[in-house]
N, C-alpha and C. Protein backbone atom coordinates (compact mmCIF):
# COMPACT_ATOMS: atom_id res chain seq x y z
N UNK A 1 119.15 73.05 60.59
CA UNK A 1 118.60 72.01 61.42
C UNK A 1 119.07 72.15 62.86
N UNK A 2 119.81 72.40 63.15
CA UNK A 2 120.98 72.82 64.45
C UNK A 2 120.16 73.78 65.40
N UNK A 3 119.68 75.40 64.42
CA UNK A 3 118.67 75.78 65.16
C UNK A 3 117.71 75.65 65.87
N UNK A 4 116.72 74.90 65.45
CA UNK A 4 115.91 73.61 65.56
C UNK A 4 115.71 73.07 66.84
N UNK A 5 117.03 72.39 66.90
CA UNK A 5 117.35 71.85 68.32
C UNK A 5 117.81 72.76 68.95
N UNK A 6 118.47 73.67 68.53
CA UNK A 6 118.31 74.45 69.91
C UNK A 6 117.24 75.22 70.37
N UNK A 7 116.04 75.82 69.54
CA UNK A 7 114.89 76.05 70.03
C UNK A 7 114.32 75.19 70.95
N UNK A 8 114.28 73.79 70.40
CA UNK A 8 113.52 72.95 70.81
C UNK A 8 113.82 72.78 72.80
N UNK A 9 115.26 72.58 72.68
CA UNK A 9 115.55 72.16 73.80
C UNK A 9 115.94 73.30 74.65
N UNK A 10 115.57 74.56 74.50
CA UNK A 10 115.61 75.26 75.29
C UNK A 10 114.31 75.55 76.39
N UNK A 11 114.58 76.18 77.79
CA UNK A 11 113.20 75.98 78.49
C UNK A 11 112.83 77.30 78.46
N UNK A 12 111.32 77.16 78.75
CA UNK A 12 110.35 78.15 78.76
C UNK A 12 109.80 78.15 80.23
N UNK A 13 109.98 79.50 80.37
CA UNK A 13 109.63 80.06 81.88
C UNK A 13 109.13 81.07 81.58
N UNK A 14 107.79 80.70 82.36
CA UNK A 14 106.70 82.10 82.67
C UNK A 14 106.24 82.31 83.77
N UNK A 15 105.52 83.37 84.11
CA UNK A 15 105.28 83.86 85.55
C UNK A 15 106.87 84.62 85.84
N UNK A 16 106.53 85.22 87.42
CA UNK A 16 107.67 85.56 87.93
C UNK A 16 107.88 84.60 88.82
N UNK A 17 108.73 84.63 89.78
CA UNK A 17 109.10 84.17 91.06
C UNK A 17 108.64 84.23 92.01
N UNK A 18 108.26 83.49 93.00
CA UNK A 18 107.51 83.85 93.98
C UNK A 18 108.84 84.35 94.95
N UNK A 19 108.57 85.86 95.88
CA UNK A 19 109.65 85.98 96.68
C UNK A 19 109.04 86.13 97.98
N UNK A 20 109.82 85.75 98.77
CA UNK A 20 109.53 85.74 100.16
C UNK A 20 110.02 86.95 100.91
N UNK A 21 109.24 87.74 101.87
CA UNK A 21 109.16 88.53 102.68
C UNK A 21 109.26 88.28 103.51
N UNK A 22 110.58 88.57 104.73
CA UNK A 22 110.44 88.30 106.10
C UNK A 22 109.25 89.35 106.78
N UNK A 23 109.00 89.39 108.03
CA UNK A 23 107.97 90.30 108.30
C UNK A 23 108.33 91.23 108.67
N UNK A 24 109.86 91.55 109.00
CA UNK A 24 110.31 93.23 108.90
C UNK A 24 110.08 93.71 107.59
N UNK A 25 110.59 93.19 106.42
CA UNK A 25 110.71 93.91 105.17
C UNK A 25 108.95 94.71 105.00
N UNK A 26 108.12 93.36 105.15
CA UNK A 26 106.43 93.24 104.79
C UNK A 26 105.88 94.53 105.41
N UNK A 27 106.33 94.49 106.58
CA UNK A 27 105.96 95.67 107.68
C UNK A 27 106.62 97.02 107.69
N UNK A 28 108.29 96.82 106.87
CA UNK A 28 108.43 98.10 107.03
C UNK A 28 107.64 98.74 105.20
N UNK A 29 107.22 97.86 104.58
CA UNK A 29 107.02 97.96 102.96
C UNK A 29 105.34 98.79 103.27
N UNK A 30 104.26 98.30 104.55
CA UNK A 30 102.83 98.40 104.79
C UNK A 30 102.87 100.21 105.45
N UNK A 31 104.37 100.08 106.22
CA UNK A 31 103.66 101.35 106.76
C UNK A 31 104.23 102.58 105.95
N UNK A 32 105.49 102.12 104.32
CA UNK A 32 105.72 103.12 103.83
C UNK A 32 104.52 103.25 102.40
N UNK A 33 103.74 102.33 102.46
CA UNK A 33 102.53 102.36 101.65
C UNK A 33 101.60 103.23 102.19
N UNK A 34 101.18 102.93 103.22
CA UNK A 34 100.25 104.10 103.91
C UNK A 34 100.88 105.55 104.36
N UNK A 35 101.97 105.52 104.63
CA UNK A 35 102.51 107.00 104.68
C UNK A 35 102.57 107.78 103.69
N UNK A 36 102.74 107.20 102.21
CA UNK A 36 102.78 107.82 101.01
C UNK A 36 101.04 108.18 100.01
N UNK A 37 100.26 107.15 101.12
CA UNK A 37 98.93 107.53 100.49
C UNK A 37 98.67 107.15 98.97
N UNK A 38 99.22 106.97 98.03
CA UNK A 38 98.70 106.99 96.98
C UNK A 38 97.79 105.69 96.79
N UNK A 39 96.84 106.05 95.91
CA UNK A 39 96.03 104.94 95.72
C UNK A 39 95.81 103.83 95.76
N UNK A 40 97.02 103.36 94.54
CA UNK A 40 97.46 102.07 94.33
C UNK A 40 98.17 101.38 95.58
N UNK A 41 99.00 102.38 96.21
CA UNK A 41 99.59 101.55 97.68
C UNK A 41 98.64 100.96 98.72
N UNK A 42 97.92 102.08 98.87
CA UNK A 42 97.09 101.55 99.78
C UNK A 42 95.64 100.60 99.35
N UNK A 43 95.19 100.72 98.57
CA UNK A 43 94.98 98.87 97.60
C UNK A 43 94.97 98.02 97.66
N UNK A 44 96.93 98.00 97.46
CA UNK A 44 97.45 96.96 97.97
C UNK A 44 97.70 96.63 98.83
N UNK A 45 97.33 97.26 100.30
CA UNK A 45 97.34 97.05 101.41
C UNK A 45 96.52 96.64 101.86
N UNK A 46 95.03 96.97 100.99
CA UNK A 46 93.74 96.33 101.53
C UNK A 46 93.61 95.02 101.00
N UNK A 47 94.15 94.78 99.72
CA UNK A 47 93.78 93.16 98.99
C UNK A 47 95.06 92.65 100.07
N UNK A 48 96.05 92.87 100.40
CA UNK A 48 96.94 92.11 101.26
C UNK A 48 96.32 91.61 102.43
N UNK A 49 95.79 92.81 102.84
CA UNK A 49 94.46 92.48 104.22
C UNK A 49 93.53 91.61 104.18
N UNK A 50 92.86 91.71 102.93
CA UNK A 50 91.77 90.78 102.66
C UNK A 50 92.19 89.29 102.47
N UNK A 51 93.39 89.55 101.93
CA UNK A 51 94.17 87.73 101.37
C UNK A 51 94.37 86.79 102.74
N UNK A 52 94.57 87.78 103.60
CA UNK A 52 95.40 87.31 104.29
C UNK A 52 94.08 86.93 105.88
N UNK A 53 92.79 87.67 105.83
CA UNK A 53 91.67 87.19 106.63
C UNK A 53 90.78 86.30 105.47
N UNK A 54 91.20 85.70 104.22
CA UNK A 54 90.40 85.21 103.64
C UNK A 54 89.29 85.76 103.40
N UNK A 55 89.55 87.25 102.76
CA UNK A 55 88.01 88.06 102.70
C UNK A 55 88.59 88.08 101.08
N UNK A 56 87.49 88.31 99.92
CA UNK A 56 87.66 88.52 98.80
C UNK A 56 89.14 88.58 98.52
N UNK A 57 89.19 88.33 96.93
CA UNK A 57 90.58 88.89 96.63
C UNK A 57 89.87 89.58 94.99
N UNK A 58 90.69 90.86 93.95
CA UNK A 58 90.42 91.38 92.90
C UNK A 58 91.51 90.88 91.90
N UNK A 59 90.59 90.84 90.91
CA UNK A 59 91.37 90.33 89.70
C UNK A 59 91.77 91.97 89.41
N UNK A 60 93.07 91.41 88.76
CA UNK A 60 93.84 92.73 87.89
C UNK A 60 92.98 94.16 87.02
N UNK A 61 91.89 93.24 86.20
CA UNK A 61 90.71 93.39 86.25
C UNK A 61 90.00 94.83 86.29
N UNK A 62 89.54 94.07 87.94
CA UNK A 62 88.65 94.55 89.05
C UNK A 62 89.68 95.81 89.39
N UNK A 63 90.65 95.28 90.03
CA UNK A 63 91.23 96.50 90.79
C UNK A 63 92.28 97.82 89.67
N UNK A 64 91.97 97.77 88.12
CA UNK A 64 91.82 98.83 87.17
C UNK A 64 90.53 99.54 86.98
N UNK A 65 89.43 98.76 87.26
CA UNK A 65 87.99 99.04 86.74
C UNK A 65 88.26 100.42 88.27
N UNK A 66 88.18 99.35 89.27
CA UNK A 66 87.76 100.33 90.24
C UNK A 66 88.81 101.41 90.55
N UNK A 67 90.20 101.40 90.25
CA UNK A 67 90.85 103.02 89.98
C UNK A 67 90.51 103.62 88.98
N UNK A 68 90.12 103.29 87.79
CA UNK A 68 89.09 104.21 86.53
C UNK A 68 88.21 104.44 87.17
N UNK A 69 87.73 104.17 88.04
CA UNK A 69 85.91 104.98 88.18
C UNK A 69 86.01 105.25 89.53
N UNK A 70 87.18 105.51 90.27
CA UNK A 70 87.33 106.23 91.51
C UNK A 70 86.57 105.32 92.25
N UNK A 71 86.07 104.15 92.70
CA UNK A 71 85.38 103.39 93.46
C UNK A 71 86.67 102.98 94.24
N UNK A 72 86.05 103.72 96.26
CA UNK A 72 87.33 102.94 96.84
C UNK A 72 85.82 102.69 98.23
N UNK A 73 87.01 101.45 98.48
CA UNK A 73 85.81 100.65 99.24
C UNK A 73 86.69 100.75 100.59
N UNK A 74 85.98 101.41 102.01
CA UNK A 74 86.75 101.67 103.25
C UNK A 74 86.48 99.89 104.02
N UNK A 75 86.97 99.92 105.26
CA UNK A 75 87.06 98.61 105.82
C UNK A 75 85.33 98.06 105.98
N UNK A 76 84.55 98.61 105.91
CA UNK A 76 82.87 98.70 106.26
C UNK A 76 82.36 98.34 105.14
N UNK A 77 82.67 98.52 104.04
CA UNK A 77 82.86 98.01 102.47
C UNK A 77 83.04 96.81 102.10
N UNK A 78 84.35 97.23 102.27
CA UNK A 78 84.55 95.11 102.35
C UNK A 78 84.76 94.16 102.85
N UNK A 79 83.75 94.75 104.57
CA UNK A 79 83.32 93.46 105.17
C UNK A 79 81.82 93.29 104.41
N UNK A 80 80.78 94.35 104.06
CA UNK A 80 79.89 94.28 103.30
C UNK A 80 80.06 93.40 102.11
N UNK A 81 80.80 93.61 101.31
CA UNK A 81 80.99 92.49 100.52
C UNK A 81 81.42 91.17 100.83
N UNK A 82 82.48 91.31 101.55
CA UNK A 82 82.37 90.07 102.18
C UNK A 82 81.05 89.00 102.33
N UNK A 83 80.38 89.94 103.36
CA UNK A 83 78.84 89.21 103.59
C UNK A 83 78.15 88.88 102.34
N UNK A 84 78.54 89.79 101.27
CA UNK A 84 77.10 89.34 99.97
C UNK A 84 78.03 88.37 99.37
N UNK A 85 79.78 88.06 99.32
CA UNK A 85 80.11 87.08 98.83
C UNK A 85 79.69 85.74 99.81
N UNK A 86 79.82 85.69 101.07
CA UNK A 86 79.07 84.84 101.68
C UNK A 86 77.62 84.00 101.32
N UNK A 87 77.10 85.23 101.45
CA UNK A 87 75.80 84.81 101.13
C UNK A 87 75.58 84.03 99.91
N UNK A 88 76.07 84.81 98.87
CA UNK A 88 76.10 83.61 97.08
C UNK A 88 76.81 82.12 96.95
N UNK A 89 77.68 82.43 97.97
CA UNK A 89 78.32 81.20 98.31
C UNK A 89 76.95 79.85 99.05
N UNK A 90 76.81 80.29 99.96
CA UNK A 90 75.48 79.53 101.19
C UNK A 90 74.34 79.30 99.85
N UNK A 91 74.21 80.00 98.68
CA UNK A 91 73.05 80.18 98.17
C UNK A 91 73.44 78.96 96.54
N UNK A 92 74.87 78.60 96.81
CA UNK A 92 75.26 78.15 95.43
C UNK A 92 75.19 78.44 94.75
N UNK A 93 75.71 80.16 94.45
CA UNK A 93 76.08 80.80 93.39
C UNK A 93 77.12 80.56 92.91
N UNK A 94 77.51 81.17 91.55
CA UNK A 94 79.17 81.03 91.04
C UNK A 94 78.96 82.89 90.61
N UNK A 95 78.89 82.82 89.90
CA UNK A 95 79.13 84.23 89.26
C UNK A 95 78.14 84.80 89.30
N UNK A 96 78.18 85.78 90.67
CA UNK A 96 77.01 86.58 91.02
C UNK A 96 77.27 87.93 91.01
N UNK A 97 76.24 88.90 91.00
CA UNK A 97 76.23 90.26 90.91
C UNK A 97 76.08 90.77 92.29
N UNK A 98 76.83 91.52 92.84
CA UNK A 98 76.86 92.36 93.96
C UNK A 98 76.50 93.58 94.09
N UNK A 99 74.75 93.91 94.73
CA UNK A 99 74.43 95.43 94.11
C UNK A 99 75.11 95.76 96.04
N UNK A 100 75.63 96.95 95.78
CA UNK A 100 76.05 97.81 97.43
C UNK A 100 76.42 99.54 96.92
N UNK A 101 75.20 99.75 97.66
CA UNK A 101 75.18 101.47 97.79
C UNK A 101 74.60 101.89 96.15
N UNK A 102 75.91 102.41 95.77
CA UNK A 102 75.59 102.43 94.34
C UNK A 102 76.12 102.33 93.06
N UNK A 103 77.03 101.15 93.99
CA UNK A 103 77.75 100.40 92.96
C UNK A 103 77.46 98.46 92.68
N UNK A 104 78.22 97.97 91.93
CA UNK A 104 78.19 96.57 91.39
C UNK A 104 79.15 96.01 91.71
N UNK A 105 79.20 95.07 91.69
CA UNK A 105 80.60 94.29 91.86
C UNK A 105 80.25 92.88 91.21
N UNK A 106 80.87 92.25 90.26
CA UNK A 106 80.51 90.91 89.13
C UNK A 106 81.55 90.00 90.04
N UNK A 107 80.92 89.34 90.69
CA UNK A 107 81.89 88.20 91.66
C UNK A 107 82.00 86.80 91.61
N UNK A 108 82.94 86.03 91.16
CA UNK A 108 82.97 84.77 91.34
C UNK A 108 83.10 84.32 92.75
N UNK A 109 81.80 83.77 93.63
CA UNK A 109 81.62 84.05 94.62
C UNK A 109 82.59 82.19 95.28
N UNK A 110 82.58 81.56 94.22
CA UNK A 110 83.69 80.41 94.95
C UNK A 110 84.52 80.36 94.95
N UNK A 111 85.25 81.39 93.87
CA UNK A 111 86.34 81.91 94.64
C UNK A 111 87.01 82.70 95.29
N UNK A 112 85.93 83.76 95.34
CA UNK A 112 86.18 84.53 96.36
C UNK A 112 86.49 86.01 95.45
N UNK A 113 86.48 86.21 94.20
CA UNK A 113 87.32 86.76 93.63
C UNK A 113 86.17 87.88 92.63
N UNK A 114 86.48 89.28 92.94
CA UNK A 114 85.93 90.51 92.30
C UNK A 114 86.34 90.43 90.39
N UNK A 115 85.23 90.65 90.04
CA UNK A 115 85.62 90.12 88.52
C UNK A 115 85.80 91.40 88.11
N UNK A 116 84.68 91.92 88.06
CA UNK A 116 84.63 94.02 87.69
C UNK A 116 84.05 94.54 88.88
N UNK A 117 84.12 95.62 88.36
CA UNK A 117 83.12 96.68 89.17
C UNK A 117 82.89 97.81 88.74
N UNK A 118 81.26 98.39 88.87
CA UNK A 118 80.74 99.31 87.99
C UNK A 118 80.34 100.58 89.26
N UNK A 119 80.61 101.72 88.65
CA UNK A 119 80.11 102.72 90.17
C UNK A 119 78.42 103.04 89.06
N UNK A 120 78.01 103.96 90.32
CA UNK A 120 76.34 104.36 89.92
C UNK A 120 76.38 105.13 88.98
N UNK A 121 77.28 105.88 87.99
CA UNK A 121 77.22 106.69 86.99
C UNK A 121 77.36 105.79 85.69
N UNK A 122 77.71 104.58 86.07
CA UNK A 122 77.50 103.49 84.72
C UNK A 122 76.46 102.21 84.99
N UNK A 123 76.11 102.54 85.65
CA UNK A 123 74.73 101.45 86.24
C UNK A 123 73.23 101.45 84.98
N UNK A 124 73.28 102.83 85.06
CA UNK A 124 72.02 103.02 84.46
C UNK A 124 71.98 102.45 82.85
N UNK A 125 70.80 101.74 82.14
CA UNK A 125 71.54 101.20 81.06
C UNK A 125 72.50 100.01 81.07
N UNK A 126 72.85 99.62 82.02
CA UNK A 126 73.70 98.32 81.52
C UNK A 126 73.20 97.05 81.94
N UNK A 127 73.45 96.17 81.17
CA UNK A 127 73.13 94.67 81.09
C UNK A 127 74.78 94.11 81.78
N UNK A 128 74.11 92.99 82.85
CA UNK A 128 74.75 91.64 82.74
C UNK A 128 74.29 90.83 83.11
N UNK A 129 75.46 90.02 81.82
CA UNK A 129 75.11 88.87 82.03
C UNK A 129 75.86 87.53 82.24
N UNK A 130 75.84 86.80 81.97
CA UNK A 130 76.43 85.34 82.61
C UNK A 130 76.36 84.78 83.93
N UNK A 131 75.41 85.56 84.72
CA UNK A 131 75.61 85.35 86.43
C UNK A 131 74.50 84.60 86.81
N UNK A 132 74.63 84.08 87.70
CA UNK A 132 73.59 82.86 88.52
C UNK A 132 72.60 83.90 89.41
N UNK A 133 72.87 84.99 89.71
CA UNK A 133 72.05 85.07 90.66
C UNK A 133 72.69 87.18 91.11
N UNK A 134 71.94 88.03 91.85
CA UNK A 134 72.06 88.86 92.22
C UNK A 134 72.17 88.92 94.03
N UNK A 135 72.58 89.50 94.62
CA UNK A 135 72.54 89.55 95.90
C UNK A 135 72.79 91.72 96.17
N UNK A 136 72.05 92.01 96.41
CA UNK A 136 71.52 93.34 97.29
C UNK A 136 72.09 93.39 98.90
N UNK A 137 72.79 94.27 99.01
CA UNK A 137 73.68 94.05 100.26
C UNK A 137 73.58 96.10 101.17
């Protein structure tokens, strides 16, 4: 019975911590991301970019889909998306499809947030669905 209570009354913590970055650390962390090039660094340098002008952000998701299928989107990209998340937004979309170039992007456009993303070698043949609406960009 003893056990019990101590299960009971013990606490449960999830998530991590949020930690704070002064803007030396942030800045010296951005330019050893881009000096090293690898994929994932610089990524995360662009969703940092984007978070931080309130342009899209990718679910965990999204930003696996799009290192599996080599889809990298330059700054011209995702102000483009930007605009077609705009637009679904103005149009009262929620979960819209983003056709650009010759890829997809499945976007919850109120929040701003990349759900998947499909490049043009898996386009052909596929269905989706659950979305309000398409936008061509």
């Amino acid at each position: 019975m003893s056990e019990l209570n101590l299960y009971r009354n013990a606490p449960i913590v999830t998530g991590s911590p949020a930690l704070r970055q002064t803007a030396e650390t942030a800045k010296s962390q951005s330019t050893s991301a881009v000096s090293s090039g690898t994929f994932q660094s610089v990524f995360s340098q662009a969703l940092q970019k984007s978070e931080d002008t309130g342009g899209v952000a990718f679910s965990k998701h999204a930003a696996a889909r799009m290192q599996q299928r080599s889809i990298c989107l330059n700054a011209d990209g995702l102000e483009r998306l930007n605009r077609g998340v705009e637009l679904a937004r103005q149009k009262g979309l929620d979960d819209t499809l983003i056709l650009m170039d010759k890829e997809a992007f499945v976007v919850s456009a109120q929040n701003k947030t990349v759900i998947t993303a499909v490049d043009g070698n898996e386009l052909t043949g596929n269905v989706f669905t659950n979305i309000d609406g398409t936008v061509v960009i």
